[in-house]
N, C-alpha and C. Protein backbone atom coordinates (compact mmCIF):
# COMPACT_ATOMS: atom_id res chain seq x y z
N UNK A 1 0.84 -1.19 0.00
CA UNK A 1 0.00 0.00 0.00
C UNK A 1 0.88 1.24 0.00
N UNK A 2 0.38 2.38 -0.84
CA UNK A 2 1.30 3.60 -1.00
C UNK A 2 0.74 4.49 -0.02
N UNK A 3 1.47 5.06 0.88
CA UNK A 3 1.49 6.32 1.75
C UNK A 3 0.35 7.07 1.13
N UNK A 4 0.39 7.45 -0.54
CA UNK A 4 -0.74 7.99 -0.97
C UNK A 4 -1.93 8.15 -1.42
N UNK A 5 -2.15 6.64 -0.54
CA UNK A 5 -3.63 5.99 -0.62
C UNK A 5 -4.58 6.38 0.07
N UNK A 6 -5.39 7.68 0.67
CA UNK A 6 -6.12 7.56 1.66
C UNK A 6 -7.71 7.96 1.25
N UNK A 7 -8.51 8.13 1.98
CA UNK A 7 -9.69 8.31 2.03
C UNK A 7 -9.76 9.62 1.25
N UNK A 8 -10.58 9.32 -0.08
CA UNK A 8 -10.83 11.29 -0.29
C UNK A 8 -11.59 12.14 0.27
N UNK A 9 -11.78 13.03 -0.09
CA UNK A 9 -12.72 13.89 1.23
C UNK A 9 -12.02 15.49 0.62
N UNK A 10 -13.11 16.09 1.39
CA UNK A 10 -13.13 17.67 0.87
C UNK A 10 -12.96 18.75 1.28
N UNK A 11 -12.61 19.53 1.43
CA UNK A 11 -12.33 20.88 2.53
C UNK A 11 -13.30 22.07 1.96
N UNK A 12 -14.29 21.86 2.78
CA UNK A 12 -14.86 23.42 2.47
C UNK A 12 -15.14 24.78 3.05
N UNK A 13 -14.40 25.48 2.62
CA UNK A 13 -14.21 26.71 3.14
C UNK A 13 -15.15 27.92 2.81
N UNK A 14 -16.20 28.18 3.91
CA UNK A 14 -17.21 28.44 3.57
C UNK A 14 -17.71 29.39 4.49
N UNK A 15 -17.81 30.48 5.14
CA UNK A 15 -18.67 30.83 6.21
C UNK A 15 -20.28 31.41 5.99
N UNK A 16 -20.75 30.78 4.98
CA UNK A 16 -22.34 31.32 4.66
C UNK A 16 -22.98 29.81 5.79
N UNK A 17 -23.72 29.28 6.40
CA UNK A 17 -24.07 28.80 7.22
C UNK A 17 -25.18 27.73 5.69
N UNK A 18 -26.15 28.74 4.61
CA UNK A 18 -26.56 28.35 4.18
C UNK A 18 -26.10 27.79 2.65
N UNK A 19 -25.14 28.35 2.45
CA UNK A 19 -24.20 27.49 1.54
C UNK A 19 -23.75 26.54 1.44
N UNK A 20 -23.24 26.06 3.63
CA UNK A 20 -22.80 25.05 3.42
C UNK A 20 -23.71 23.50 3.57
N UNK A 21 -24.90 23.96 3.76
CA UNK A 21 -26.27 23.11 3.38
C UNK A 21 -26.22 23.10 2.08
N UNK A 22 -26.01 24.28 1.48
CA UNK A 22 -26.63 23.93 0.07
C UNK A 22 -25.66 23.06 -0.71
N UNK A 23 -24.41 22.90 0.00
CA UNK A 23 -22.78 21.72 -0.43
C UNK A 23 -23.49 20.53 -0.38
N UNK A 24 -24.02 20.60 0.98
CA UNK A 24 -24.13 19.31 1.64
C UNK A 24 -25.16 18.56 1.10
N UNK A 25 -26.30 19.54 0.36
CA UNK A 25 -27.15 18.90 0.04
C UNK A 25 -27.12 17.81 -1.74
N UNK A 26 -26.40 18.90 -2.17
CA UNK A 26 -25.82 18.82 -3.37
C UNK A 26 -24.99 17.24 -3.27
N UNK A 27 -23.93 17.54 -2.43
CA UNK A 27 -23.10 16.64 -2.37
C UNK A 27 -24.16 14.83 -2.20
N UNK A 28 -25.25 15.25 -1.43
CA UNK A 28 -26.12 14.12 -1.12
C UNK A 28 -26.51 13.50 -2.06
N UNK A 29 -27.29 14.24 -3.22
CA UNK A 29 -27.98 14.39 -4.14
C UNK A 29 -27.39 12.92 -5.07
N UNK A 30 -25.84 14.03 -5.29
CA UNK A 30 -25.13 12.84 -6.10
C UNK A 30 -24.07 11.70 -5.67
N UNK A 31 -24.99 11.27 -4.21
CA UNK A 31 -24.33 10.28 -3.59
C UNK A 31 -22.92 9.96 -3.59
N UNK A 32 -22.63 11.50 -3.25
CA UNK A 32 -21.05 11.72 -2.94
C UNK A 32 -21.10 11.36 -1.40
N UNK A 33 -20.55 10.98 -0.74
CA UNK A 33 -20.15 10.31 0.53
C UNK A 33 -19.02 10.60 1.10
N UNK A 34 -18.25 11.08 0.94
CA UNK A 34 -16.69 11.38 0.92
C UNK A 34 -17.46 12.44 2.41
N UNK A 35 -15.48 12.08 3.24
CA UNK A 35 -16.01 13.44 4.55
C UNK A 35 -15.74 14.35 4.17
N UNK A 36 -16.65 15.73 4.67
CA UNK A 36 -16.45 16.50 4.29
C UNK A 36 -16.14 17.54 5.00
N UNK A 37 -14.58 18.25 5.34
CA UNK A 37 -14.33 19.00 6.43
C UNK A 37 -15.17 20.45 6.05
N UNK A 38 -15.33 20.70 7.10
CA UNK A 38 -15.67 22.24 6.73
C UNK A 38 -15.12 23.45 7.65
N UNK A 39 -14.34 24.53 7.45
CA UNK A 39 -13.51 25.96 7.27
C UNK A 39 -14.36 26.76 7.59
N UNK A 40 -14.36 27.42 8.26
CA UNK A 40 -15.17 29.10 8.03
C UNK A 40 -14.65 30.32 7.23
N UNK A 41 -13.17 29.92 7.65
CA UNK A 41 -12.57 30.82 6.39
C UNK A 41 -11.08 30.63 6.36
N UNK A 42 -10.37 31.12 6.02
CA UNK A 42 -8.77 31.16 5.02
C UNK A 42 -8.18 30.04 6.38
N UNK A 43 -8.25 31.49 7.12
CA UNK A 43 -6.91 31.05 8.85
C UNK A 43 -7.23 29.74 8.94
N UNK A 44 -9.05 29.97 9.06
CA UNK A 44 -8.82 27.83 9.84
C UNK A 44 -8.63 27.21 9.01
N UNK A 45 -8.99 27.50 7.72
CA UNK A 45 -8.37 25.87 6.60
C UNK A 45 -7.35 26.02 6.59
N UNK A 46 -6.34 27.21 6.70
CA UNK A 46 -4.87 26.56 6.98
C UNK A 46 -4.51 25.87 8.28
N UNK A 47 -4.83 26.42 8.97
CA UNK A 47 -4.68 25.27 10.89
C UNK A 47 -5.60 24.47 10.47
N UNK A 48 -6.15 23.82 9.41
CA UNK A 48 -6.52 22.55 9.75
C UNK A 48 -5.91 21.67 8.80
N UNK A 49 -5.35 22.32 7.64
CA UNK A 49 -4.00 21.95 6.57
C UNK A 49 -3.02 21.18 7.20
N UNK A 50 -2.91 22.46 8.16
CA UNK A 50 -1.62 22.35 8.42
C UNK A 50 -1.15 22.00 9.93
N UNK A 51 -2.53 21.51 10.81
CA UNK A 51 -2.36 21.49 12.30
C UNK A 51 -1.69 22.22 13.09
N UNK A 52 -1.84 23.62 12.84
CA UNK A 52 -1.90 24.80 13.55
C UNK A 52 -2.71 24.94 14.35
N UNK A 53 -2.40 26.24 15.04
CA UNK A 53 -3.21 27.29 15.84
C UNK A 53 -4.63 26.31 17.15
N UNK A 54 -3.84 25.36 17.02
CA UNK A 54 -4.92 24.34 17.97
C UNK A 54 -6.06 23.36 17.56
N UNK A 55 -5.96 23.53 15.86
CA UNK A 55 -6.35 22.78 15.02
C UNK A 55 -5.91 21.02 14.74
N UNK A 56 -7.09 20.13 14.36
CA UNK A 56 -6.35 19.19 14.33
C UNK A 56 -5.77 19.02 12.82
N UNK A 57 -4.84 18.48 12.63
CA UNK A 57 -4.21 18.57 11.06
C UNK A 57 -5.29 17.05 10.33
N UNK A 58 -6.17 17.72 9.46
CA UNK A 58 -6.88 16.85 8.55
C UNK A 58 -5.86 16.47 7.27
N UNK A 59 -6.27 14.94 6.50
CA UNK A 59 -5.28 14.39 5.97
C UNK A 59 -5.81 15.39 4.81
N UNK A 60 -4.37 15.57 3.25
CA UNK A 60 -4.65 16.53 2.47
C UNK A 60 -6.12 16.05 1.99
N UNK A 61 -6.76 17.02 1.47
CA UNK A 61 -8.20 16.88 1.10
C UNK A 61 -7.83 16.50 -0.37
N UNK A 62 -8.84 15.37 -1.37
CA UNK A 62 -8.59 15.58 -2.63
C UNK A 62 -9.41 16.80 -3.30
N UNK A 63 -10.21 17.56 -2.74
CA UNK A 63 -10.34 18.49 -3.16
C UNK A 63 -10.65 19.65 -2.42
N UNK A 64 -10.52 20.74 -2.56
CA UNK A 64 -10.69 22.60 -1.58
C UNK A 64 -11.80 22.91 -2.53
N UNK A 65 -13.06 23.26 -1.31
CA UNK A 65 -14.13 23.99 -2.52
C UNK A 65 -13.94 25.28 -1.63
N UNK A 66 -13.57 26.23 -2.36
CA UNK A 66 -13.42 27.39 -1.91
C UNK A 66 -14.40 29.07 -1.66
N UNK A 67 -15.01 29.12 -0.80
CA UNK A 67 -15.52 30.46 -1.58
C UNK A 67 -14.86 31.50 -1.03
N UNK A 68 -14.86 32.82 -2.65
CA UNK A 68 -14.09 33.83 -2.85
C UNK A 68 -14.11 35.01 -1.10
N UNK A 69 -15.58 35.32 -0.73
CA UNK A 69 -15.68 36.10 -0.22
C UNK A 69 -15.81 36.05 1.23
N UNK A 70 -14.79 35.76 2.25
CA UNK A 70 -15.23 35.57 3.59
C UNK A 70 -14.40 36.33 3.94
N UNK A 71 -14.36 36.75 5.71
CA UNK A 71 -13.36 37.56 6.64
C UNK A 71 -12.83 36.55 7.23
N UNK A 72 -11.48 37.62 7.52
CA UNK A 72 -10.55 37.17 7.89
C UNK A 72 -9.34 37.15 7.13
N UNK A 73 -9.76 35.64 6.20
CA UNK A 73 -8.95 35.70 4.65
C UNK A 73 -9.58 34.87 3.93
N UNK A 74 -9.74 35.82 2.74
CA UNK A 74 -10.92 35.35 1.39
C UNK A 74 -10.23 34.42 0.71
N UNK A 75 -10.75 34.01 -0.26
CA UNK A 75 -10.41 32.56 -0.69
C UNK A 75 -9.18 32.76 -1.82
N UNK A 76 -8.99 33.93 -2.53
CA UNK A 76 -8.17 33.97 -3.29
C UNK A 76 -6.89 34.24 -2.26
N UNK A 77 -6.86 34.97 -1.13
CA UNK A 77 -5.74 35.00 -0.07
C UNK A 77 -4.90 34.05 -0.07
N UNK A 78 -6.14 32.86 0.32
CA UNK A 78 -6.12 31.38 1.14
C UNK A 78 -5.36 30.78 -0.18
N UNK A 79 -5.97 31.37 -1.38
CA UNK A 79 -5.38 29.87 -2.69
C UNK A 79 -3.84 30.53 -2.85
N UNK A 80 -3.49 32.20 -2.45
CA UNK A 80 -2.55 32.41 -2.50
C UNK A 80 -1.40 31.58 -1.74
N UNK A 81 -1.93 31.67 -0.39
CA UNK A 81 -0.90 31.12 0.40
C UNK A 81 -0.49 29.48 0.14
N UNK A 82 -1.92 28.75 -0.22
CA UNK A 82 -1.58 27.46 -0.41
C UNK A 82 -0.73 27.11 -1.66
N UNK A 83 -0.87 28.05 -2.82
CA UNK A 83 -0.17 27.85 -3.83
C UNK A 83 1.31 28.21 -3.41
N UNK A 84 1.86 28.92 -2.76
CA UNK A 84 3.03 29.22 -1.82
C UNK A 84 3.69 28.15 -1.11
N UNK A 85 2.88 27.47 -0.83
CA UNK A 85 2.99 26.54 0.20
C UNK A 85 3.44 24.94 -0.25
N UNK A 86 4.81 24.59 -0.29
CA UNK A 86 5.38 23.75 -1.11
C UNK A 86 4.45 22.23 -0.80
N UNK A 87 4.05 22.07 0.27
CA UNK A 87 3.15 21.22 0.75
C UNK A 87 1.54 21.22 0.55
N UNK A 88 1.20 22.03 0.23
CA UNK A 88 -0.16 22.79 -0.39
C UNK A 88 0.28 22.93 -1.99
N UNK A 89 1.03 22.88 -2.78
CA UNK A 89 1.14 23.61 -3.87
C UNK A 89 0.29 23.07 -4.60
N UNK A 90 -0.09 21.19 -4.84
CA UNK A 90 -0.84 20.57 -5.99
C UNK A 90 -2.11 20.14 -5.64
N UNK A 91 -2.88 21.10 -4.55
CA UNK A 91 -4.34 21.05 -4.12
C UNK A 91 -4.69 21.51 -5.36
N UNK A 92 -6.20 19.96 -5.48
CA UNK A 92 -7.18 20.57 -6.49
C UNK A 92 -7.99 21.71 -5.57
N UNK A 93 -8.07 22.94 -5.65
CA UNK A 93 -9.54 23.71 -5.65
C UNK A 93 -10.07 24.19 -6.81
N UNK A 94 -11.88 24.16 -5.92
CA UNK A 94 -12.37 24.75 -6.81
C UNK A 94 -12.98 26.30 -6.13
N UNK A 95 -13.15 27.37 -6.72
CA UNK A 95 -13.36 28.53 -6.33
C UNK A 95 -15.01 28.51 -6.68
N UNK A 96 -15.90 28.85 -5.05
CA UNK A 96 -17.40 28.88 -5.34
C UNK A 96 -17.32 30.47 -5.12
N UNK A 97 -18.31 31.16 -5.98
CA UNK A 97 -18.64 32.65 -5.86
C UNK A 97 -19.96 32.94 -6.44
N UNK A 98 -20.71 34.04 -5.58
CA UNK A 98 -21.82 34.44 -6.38
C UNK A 98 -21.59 35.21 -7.60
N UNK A 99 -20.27 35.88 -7.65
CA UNK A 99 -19.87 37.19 -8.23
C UNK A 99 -19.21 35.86 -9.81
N UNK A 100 -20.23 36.62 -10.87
CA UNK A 100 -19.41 36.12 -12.41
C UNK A 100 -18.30 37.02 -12.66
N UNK A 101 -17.34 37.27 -12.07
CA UNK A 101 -16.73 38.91 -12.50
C UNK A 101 -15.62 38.22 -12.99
N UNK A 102 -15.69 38.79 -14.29
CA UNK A 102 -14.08 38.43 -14.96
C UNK A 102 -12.62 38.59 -14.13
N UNK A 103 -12.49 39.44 -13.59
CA UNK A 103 -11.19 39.81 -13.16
C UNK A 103 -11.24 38.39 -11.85
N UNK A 104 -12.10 38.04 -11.45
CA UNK A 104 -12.01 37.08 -10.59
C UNK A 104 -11.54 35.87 -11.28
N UNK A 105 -12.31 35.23 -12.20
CA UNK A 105 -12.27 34.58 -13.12
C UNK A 105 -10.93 34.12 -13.71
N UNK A 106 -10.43 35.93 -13.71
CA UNK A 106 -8.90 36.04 -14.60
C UNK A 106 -7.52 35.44 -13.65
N UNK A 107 -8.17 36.09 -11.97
CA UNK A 107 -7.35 36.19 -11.09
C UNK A 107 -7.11 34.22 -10.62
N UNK A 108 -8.34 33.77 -10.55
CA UNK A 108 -8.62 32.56 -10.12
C UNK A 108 -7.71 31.60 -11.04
N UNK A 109 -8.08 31.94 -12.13
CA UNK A 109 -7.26 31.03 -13.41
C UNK A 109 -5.48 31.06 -13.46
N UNK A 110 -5.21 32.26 -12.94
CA UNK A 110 -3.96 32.89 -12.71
C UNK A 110 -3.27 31.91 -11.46
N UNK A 111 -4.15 31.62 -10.70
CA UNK A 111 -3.90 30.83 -9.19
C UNK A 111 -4.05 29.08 -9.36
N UNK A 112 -4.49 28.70 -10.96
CA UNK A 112 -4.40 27.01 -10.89
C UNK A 112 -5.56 26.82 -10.28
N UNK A 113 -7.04 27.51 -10.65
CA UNK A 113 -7.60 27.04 -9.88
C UNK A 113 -8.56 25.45 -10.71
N UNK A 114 -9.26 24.41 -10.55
CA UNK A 114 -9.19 23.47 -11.26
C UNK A 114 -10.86 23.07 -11.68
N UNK A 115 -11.50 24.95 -11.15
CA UNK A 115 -12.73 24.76 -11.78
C UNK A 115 -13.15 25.54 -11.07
N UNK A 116 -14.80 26.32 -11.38
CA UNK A 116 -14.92 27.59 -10.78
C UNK A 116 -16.90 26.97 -10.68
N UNK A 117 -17.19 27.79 -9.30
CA UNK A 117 -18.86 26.93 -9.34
C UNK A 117 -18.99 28.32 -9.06
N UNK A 118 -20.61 28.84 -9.74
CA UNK A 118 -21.54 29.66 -9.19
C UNK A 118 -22.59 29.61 -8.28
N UNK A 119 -22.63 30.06 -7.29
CA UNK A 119 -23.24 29.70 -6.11
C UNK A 119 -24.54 30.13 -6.46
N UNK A 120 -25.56 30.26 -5.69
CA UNK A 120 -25.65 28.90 -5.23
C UNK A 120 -25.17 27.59 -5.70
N UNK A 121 -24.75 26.98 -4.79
CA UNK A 121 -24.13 25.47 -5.69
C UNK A 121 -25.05 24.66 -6.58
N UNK A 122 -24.94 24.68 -7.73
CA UNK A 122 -25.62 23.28 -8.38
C UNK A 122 -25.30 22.54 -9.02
N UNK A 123 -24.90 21.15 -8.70
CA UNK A 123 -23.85 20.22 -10.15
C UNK A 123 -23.99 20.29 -11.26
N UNK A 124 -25.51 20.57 -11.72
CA UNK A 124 -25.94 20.70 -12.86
C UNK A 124 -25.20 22.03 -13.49
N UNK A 125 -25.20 23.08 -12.66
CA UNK A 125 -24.47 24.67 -13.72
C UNK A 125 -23.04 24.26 -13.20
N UNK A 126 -22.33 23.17 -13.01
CA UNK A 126 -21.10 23.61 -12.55
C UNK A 126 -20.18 23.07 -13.33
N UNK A 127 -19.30 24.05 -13.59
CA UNK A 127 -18.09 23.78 -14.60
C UNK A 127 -17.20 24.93 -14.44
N UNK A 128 -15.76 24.88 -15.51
CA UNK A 128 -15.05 25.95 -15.90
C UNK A 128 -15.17 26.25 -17.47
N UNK A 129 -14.94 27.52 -17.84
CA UNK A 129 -15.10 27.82 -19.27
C UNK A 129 -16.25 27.47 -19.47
N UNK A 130 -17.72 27.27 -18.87
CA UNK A 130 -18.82 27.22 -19.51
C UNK A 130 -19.30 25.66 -19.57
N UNK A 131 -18.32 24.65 -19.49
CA UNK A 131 -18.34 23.55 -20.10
C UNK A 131 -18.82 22.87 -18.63
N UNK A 132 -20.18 22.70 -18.01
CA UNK A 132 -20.77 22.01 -17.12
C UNK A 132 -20.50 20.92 -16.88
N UNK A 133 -20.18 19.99 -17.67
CA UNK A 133 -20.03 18.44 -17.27
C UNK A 133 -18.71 18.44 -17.15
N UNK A 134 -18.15 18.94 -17.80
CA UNK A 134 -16.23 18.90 -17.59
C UNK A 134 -15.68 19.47 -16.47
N UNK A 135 -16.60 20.39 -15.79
CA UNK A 135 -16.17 20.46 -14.68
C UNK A 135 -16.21 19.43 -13.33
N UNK A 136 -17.58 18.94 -13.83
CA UNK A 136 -18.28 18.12 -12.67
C UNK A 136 -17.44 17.00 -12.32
N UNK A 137 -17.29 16.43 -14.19
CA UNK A 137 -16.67 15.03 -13.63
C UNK A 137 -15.36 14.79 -13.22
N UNK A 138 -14.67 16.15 -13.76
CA UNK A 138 -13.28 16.68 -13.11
C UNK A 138 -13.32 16.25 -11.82
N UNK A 139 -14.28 16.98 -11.06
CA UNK A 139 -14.44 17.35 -9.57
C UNK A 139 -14.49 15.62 -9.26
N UNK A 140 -16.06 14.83 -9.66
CA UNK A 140 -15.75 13.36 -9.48
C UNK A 140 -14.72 12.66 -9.79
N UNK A 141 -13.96 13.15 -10.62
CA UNK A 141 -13.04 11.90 -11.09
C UNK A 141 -11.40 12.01 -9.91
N UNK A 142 -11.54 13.75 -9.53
CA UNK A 142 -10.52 13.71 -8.06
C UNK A 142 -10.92 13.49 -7.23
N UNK A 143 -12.04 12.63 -6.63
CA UNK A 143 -12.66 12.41 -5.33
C UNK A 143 -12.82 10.86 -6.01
N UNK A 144 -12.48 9.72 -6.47
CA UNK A 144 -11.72 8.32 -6.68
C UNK A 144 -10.79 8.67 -5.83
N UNK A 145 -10.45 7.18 -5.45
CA UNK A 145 -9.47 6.97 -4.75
C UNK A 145 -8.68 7.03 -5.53
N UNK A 146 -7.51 7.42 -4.94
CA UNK A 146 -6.38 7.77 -5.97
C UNK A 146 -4.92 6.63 -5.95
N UNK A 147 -5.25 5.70 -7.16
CA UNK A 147 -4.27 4.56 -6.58
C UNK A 147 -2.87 5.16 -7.77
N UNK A 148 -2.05 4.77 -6.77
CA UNK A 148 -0.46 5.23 -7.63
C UNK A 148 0.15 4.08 -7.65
């Protein structure tokens, strides 16, 4: 067995209370099962990355669903630092936002991000570049176990 065999599971970094129902529900829907940590914002998904600040250190997530706009530190901060972060560098995220704004879009794409959802969440509208299913099954096909 390879060290880089483990359970997939998701980090969501989220502080809308009803967003992260609307993950959860979503996630139900399409009998995704995977655990799913959940962040309130930037600081704690890194102490929980990284078992900081009194956090317990969760194993890497196969995927970060991110949203853009919280306090503290917003999600493009957060993808900053993790992309920084030689141990963080090859996290899939995906960036959730209400906001369609190009420069986000531009900025997000700029950061590796590995797919972009419009919130409210729905699998059905979710993709990058427009292309709905290519995002989705992206998203499913990094939440397989990942055998090396």
């Amino acid at each position: 067995m390879s060290s880089d065999l483990h359970q997939p599971s998701i980090l969501l970094v989220e502080d809308d209370q009803m967003d992260i129902m609307n993950v959860q529900r979503e996630l139900r829907k399409h009998n995704i099962t995977v655990p799913l940590h959940i962040a309130r914002n930037g600081r704690d998904a890194l102490g929980m990355l990284r078992g900081e600040g009194g956090q317990t250190r969760i194993d890497k997530p196969s995927v970060v669903m991110l949203d853009i706009n919280m306090p503290r530190m917003n999600g493009l901060e957060l993808l900053e630092a993790l992309r920084s972060d030689p141990e963080m560098v090859g996290l899939n995220v995906f960036i959730m936002t209400t906001s369609d704004l190009e420069t986000d879009r531009l900025k997000a794409r700029d950061l590796a991000v590995s797919g972009y959802i419009i919130k409210p969440l729905n699998f059905d509208k979710f993709g990058e570049g427009g292309s709905t299913v290519d995002g989705f099954s992206l998203f499913l096909d990094l939440l397989q176990l990942k055998e090396s």
